[in-house]
C-alpha atoms as a PDB file:
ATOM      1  CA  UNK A   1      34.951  -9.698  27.644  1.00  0.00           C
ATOM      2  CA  UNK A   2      35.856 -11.055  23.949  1.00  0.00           C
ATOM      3  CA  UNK A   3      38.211  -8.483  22.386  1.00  0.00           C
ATOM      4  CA  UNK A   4      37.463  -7.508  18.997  1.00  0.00           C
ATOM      5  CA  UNK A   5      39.957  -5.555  15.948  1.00  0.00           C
ATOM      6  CA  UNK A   6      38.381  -4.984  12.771  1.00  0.00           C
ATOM      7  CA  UNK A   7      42.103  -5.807  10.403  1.00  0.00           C
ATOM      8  CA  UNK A   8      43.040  -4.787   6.806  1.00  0.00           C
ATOM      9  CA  UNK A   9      42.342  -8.086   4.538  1.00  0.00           C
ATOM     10  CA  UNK A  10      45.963  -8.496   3.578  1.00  0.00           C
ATOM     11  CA  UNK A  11      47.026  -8.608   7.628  1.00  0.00           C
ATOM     12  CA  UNK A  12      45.653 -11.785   6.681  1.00  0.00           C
ATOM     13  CA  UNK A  13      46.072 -12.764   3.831  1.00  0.00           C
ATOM     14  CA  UNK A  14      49.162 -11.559   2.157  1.00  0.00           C
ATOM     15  CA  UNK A  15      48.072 -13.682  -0.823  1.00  0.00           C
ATOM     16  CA  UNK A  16      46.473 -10.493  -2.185  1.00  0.00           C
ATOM     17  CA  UNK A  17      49.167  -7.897  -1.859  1.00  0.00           C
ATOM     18  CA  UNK A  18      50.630  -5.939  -4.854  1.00  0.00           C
ATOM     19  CA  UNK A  19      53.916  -7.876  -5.235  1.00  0.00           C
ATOM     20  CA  UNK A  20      56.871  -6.522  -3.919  1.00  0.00           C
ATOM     21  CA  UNK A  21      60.327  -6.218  -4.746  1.00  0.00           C
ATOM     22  CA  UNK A  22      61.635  -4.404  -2.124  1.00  0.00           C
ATOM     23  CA  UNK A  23      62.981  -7.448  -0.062  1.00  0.00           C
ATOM     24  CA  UNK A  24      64.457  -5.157   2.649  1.00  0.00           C
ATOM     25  CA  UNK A  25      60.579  -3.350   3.270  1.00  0.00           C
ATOM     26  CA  UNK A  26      58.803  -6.726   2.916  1.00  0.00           C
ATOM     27  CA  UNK A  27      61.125  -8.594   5.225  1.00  0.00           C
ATOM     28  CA  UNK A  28      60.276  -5.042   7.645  1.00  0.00           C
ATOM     29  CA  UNK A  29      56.683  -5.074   7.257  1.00  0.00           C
ATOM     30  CA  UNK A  30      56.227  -9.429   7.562  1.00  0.00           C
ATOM     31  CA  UNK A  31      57.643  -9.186  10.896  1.00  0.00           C
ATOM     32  CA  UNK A  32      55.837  -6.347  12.116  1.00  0.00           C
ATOM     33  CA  UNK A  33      52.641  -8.050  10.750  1.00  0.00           C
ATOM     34  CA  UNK A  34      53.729 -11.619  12.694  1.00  0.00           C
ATOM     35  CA  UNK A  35      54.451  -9.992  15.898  1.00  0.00           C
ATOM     36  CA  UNK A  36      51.061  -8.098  15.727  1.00  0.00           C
ATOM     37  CA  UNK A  37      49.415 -11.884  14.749  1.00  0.00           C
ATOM     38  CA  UNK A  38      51.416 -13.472  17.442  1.00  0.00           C
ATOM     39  CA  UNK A  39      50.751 -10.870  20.172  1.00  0.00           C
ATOM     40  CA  UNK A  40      46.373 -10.792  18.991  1.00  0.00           C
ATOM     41  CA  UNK A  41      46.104 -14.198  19.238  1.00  0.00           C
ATOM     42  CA  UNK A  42      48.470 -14.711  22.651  1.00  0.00           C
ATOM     43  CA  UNK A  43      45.654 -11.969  24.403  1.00  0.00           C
ATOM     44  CA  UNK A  44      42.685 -14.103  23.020  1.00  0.00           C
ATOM     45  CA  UNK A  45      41.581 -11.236  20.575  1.00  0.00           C
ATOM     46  CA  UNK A  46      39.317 -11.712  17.785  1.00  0.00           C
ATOM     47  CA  UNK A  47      39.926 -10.292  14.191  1.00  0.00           C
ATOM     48  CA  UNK A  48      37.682  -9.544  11.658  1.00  0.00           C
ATOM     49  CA  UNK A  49      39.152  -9.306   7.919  1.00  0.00           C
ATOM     50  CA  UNK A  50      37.996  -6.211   5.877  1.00  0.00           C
ATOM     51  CA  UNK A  51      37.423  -6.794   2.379  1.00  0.00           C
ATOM     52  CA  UNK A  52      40.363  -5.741  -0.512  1.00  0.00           C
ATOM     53  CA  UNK A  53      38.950  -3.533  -3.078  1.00  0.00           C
ATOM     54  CA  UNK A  54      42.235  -3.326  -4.999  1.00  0.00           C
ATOM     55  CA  UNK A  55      42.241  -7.757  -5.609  1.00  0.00           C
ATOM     56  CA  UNK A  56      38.250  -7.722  -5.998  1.00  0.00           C
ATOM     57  CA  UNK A  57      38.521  -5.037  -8.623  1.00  0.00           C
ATOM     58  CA  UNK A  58      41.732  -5.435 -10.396  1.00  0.00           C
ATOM     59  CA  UNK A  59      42.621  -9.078  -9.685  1.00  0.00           C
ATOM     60  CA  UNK A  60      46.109 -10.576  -8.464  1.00  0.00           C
ATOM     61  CA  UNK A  61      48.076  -9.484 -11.784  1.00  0.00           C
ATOM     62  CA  UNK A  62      47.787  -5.788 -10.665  1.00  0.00           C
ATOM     63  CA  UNK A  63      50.409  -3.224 -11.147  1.00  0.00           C
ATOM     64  CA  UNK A  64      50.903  -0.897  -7.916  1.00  0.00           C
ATOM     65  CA  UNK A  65      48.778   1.763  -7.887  1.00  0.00           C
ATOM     66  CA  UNK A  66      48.877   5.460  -6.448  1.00  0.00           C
ATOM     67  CA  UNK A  67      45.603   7.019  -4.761  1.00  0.00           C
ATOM     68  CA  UNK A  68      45.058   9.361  -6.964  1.00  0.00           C
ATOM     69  CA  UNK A  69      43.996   6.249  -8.955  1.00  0.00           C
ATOM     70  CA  UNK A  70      41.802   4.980  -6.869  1.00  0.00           C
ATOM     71  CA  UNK A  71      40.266   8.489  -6.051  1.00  0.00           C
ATOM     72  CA  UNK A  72      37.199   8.346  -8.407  1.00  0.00           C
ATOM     73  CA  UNK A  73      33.394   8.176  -7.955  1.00  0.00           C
ATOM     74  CA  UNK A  74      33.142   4.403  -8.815  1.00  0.00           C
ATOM     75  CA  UNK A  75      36.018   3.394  -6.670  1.00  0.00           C
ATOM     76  CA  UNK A  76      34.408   4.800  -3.490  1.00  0.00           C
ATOM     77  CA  UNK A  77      31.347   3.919  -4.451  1.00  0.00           C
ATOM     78  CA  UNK A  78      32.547   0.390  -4.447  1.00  0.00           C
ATOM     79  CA  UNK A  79      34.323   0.462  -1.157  1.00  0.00           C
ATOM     80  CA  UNK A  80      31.270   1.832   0.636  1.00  0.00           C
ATOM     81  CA  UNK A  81      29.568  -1.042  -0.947  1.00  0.00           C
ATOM     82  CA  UNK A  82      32.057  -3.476   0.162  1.00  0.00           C
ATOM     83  CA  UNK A  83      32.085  -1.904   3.478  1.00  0.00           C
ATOM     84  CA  UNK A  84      28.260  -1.814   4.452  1.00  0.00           C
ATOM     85  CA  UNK A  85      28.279  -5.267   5.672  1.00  0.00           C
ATOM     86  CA  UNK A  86      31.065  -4.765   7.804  1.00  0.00           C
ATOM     87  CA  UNK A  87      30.156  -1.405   9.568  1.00  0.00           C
ATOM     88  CA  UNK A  88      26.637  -3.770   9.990  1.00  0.00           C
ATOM     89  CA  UNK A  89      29.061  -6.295  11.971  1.00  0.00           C
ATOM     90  CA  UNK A  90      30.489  -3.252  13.856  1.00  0.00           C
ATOM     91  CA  UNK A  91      27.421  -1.783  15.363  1.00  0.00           C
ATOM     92  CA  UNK A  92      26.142  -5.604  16.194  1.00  0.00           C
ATOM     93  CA  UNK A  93      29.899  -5.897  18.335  1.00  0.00           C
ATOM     94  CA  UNK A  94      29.491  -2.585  19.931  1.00  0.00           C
ATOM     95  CA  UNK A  95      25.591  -3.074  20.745  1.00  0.00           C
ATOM     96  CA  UNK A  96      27.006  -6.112  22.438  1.00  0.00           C
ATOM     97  CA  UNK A  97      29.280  -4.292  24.531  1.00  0.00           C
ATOM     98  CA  UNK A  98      28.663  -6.272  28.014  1.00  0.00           C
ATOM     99  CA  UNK A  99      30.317  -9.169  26.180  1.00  0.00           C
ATOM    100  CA  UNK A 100      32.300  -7.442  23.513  1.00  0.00           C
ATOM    101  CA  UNK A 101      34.923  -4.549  23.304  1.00  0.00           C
ATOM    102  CA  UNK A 102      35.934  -3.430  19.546  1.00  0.00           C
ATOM    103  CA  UNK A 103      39.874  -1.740  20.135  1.00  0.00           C
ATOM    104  CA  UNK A 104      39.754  -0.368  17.045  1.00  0.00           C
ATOM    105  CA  UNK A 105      40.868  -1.157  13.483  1.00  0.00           C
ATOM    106  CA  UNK A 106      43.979  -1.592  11.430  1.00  0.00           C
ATOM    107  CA  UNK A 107      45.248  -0.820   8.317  1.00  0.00           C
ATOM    108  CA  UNK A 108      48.492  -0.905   6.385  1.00  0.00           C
ATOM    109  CA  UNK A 109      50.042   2.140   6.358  1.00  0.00           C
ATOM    110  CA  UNK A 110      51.643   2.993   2.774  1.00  0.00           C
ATOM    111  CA  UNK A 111      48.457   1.622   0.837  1.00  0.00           C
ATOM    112  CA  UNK A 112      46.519   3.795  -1.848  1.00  0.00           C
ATOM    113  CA  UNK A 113      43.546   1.924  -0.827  1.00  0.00           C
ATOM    114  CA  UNK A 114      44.164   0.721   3.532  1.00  0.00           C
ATOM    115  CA  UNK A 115      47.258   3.694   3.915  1.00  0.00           C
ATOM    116  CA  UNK A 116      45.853   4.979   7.927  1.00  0.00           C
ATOM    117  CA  UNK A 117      48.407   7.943   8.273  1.00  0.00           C
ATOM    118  CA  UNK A 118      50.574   7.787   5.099  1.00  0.00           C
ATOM    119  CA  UNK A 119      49.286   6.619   1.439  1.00  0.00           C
ATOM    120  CA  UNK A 120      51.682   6.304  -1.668  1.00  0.00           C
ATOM    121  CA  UNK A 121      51.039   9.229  -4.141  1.00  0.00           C
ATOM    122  CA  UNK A 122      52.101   9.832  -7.696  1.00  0.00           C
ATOM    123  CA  UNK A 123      51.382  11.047 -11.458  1.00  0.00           C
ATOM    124  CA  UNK A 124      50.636   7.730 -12.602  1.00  0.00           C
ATOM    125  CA  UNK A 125      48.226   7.145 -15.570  1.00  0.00           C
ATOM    126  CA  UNK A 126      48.265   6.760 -19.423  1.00  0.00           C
ATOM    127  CA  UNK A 127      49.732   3.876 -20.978  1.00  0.00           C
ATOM    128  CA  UNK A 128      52.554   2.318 -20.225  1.00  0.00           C
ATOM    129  CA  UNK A 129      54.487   1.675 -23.254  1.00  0.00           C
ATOM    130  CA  UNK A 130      53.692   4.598 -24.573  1.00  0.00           C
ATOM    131  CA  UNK A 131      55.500   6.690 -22.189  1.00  0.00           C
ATOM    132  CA  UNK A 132      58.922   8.480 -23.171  1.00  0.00           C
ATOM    133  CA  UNK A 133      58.964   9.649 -19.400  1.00  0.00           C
ATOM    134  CA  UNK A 134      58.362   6.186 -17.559  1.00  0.00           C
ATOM    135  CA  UNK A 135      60.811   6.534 -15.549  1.00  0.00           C
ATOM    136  CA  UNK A 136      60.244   9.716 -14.127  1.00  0.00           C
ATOM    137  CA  UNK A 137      56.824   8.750 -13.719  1.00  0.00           C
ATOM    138  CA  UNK A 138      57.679   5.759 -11.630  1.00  0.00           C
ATOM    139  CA  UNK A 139      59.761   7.874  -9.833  1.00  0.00           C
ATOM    140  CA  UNK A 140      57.351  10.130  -8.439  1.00  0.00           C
ATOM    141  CA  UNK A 141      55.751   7.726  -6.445  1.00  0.00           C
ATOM    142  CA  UNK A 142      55.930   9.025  -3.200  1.00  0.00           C
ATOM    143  CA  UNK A 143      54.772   8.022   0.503  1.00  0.00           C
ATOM    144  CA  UNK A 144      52.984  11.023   2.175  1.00  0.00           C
ATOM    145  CA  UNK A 145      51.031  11.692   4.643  1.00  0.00           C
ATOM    146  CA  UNK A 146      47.030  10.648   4.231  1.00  0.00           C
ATOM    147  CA  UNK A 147      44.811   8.093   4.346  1.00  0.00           C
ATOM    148  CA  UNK A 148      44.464   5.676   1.560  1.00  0.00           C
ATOM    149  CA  UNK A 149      40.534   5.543  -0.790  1.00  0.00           C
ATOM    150  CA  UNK A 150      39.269   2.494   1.495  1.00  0.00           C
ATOM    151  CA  UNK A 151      39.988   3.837   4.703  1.00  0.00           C
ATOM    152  CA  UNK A 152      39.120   7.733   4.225  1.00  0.00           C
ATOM    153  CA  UNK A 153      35.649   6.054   3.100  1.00  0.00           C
ATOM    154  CA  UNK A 154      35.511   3.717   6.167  1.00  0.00           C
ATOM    155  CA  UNK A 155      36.703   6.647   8.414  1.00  0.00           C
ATOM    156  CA  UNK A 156      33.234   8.705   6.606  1.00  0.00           C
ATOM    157  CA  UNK A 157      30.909   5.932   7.474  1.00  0.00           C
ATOM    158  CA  UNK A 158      31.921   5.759  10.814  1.00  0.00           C
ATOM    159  CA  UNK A 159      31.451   9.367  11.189  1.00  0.00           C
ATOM    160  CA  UNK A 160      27.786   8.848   9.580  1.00  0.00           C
ATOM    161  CA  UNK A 161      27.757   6.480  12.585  1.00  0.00           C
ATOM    162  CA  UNK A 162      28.688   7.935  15.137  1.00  0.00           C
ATOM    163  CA  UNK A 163      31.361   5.573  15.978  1.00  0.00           C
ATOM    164  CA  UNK A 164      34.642   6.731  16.980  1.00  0.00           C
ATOM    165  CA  UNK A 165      37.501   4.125  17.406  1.00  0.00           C
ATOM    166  CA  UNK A 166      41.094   4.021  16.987  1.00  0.00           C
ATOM    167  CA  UNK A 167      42.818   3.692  13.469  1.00  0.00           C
ATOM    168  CA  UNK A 168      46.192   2.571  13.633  1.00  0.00           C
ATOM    169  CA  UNK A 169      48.452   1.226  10.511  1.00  0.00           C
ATOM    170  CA  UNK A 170      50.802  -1.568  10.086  1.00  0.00           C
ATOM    171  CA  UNK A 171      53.857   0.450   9.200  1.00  0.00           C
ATOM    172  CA  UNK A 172      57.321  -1.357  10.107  1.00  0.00           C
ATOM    173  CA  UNK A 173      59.007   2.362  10.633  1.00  0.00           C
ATOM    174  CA  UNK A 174      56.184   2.478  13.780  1.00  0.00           C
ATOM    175  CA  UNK A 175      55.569  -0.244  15.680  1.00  0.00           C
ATOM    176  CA  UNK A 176      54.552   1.409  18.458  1.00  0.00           C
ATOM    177  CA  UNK A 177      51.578   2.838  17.381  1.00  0.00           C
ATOM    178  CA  UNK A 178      50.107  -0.635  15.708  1.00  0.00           C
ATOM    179  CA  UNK A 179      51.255  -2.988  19.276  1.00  0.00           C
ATOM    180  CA  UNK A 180      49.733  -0.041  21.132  1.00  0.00           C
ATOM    181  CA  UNK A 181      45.878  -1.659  20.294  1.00  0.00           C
ATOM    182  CA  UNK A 182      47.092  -4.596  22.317  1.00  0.00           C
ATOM    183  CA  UNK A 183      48.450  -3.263  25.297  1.00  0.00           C
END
């Protein structure tokens, strides 16, 4: 049975995250991601990259964003768009399920757009130089609990479905709940 898990694009391509400056929580969340990569690929399982809405529609300059941002009509619209082909994939793998078994799908925990359990949130908006109050604005950037614009839409499609399987986020502060796909 070939083992399937349906991965956030930047589990695999780091190339398109937001840079970070936080060395200590990219150092955290690189070896978290290896060890998942490592582990996947030691058990023979198959991964399947989701698309990035955030790099297709804002590019690699980006500034980070908060999901109230990304929480418009176009911005879903566009990740249901980019995610039609792969929920097409998904049904074809589980049709196939005397030679295939989907274990679920990943995300990265923290994102506005892949966030599983926790997204960033914050009154961002306006411009930038503009803004007497920048750095209270930056400041309220927060990491709470909820699913990121990408993923609530992937989790609604799947619903549409019928297809439940397990959503787990790549989140250095829990391990446990990412490795637990590959046990």
């Amino acid at each position: 049975m070939q083992k399937i898990i349906f991965v956030s694009h930047c589990v695999l391509n780091t190339a398109s995250k937001v840079v970070m400056y936080n060395e200590e929580e990219m150092a955290a969340e690189e070896t978290l991601r290896r060890r998942f990569l490592k582990r996947a690929v030691e058990k023979g399982v198959q991964l399947v990259q989701l698309p990035c809405p955030e790099f297709l529609l804002y590019g690699r300059r980006r500034w980070g964003h908060v999901s109230e941002q990304f929480d418009t009509p176009y911005f879903r619209a566009e990740c249901r768009r980019m995610l039609r082909e792969i929920i097409l994939q998904l049904k074809e793998y589980l049709a196939g399920n005397d030679r295939f078994e989907v274990l679920g799908i990943v995300g990265i925990d923290g994102s506005p757009s892949c966030g599983v359990d926790y997204t960033c949130f914050g009154d961002w908006g306006g411009n930038l130089g503009d803004r007497q109050d920048l750095e209270a604005v930056i400041a309220s950037s927060r990491l709470g609990e909820g699913s990121g614009i990408l993923i609530e839409e992937l989790k609604a499609l799947l619903a549409e479905e019928g297809i439940e399987l397990p959503l787990r986020g790549l989140f250095a502060p829990e391990p446990e709940k990412l490795m637990s796909l590959l046990d």
